[in-house]
Protein backbone atom coordinates (compact mmCIF):
# COMPACT_ATOMS: atom_id res chain seq x y z
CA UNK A 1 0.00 0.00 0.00
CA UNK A 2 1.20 3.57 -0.80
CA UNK A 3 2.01 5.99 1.64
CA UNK A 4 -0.93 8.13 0.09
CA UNK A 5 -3.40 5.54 0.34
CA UNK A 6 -2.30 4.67 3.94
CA UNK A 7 -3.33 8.35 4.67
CA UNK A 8 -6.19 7.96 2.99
CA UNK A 9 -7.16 4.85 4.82
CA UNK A 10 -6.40 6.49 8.30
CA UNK A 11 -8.56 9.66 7.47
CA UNK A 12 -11.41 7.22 7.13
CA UNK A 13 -10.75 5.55 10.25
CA UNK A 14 -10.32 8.60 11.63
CA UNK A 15 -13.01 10.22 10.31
CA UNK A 16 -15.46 6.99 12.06
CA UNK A 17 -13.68 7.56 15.56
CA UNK A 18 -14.59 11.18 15.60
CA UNK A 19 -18.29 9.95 15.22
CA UNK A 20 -17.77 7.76 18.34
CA UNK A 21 -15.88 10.35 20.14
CA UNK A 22 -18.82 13.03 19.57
CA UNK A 23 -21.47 10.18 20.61
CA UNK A 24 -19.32 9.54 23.83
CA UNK A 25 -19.96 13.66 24.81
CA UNK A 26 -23.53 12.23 25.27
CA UNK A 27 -22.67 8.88 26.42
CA UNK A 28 -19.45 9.59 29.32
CA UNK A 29 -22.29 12.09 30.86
CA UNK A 30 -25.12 10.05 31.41
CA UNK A 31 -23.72 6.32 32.57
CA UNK A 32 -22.37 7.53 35.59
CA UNK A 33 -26.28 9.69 36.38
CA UNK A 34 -29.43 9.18 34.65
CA UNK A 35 -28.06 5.29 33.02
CA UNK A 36 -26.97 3.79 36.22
CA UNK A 37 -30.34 4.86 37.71
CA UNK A 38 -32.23 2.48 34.88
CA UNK A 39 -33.38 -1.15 34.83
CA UNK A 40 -31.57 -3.08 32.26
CA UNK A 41 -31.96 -6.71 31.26
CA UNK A 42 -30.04 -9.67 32.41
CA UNK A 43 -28.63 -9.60 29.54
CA UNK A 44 -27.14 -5.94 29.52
CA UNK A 45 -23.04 -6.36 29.65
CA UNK A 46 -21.04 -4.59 32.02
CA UNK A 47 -20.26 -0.92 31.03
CA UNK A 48 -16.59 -1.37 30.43
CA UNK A 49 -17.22 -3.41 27.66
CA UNK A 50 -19.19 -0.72 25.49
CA UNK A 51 -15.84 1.58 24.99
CA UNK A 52 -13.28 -1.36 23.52
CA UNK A 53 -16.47 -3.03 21.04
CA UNK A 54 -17.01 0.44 19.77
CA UNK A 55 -13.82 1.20 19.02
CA UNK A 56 -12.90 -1.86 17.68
CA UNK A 57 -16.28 -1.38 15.39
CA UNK A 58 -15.51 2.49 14.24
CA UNK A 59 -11.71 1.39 13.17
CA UNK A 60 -13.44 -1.93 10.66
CA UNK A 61 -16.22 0.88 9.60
CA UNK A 62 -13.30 3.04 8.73
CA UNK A 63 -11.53 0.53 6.40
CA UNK A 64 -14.28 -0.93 5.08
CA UNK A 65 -15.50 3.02 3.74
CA UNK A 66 -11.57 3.22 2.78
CA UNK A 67 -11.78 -0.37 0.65
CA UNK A 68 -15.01 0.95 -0.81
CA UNK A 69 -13.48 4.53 -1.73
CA UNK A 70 -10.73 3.59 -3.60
CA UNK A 71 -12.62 1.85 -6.07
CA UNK A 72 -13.68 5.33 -7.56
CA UNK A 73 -16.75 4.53 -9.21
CA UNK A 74 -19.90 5.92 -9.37
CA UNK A 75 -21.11 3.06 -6.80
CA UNK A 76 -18.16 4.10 -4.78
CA UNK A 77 -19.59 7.16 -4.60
CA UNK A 78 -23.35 6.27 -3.44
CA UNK A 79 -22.07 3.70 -1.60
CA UNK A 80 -20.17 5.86 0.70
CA UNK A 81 -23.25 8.58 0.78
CA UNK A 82 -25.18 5.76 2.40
CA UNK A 83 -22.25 5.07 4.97
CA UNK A 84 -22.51 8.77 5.77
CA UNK A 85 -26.17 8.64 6.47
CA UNK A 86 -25.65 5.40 8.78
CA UNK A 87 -22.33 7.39 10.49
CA UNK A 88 -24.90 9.95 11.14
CA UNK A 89 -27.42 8.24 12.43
CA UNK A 90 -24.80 6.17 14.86
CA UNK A 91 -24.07 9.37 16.54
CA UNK A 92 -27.60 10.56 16.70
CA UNK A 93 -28.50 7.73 18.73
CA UNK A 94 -25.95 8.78 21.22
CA UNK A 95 -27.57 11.86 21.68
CA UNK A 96 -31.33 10.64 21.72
CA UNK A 97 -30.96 7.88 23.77
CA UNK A 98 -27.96 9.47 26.16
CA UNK A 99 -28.09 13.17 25.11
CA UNK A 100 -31.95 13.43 25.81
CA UNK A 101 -32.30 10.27 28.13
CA UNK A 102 -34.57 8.70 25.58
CA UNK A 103 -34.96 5.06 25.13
CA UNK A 104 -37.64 5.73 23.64
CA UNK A 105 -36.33 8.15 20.61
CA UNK A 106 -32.76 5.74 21.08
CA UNK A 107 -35.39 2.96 19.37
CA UNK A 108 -36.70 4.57 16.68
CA UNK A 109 -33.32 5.82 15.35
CA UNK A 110 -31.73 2.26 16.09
CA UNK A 111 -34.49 0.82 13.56
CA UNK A 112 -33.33 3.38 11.72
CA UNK A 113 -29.73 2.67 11.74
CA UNK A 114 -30.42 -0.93 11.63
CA UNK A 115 -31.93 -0.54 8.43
CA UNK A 116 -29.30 1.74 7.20
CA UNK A 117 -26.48 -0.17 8.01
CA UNK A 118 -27.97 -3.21 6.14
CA UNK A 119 -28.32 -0.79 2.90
CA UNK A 120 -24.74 -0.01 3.10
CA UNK A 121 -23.53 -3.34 3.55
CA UNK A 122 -25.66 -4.22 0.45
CA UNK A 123 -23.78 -1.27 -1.13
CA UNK A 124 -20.07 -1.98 -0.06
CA UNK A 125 -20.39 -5.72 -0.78
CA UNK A 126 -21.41 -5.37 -4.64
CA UNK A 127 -17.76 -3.02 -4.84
CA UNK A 128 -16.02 -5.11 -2.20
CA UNK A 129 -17.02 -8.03 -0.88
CA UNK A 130 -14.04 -7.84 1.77
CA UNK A 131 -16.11 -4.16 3.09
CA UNK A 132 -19.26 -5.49 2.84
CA UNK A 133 -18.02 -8.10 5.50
CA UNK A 134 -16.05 -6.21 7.31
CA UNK A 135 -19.53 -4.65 8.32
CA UNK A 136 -21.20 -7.56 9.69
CA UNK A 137 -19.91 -7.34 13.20
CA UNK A 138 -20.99 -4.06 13.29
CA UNK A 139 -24.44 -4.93 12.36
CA UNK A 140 -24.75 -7.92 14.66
CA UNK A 141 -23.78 -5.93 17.62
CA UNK A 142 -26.44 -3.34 16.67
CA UNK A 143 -28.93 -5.62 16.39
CA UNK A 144 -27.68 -6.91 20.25
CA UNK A 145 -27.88 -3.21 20.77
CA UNK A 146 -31.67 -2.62 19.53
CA UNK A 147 -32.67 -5.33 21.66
CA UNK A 148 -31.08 -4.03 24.55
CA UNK A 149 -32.66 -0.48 23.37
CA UNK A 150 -35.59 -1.90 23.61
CA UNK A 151 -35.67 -3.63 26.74
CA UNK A 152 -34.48 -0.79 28.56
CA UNK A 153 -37.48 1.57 27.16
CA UNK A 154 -40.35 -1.44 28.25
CA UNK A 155 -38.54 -1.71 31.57
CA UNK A 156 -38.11 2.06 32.69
């Protein structure tokens, strides 16, 4: 890989992390007050797993948007427009569900984000079948993350 493409790749990892690290404004705020005071399923893991699967997630999302990009074609191009839209919606969440201590809003946009993050894999794996996987994890763990969305809302 060149040197250019290796900053390339980085600015889209990069670019994925800064989404996390604006969620986690909302998120850092509200675990220690208004989430600790909620009922969560048996289910829900322990808080100090959330940081290390996220980041783990936002560094695949930003090679997987890389493997896509340099493709340059005109699916490249929409491809990456709906990765945008489900980068968006990923931090949005944050600040529903943390931001304005909303389960209830946090489900709606997860269904949301669900749904978009399905598209794009659909989008990245007819370019690259390597980014199009690369996304699954991501997609399992917000589906484990709806239904943990959920359960929170019925029980508080």
């Amino acid at each position: 890989m060149k040197l250019k493409d290796m900053g390339i790749a980085f600015l889209f990892v990069l670019v994925c992390l800064m989404a996390g690290a604006i969620g986690s404004v909302f998120t850092f705020q509200s675990i220690p007050t208004w989430y600790a005071t909620l009922n969560k399923p048996s289910f829900s893991p322990p808080n100090w797993v959330f940081g290390p699967v996220w980041t783990a997630l936002y560094i695949m999302m930003g090679v997987a948007a890389y493997l896509v990009y340099r493709e340059k074609n005109k699916g490249a191009k929409t491809a990456l427009v709906f990765f945008g839209v489900q980068l968006a919606l990923n931090v949005l969440w944050s600040f529903l569900f943390f931001g304005l201590q909303s389960p209830l809003y946090g489900v709606v946009c997860i269904i949301l984000l669900w749904l978009a993050i399905a598209a794009t894999i659909a989008k990245f794996y007819k370019i690259s079948k390597t980014a199009g996987l690369i996304l699954v994890p991501y997609l399992l763990w917000v589906s484990f993350a709806s239904v943990l969305n959920f359960y929170v809302w019925m029980l508080n």
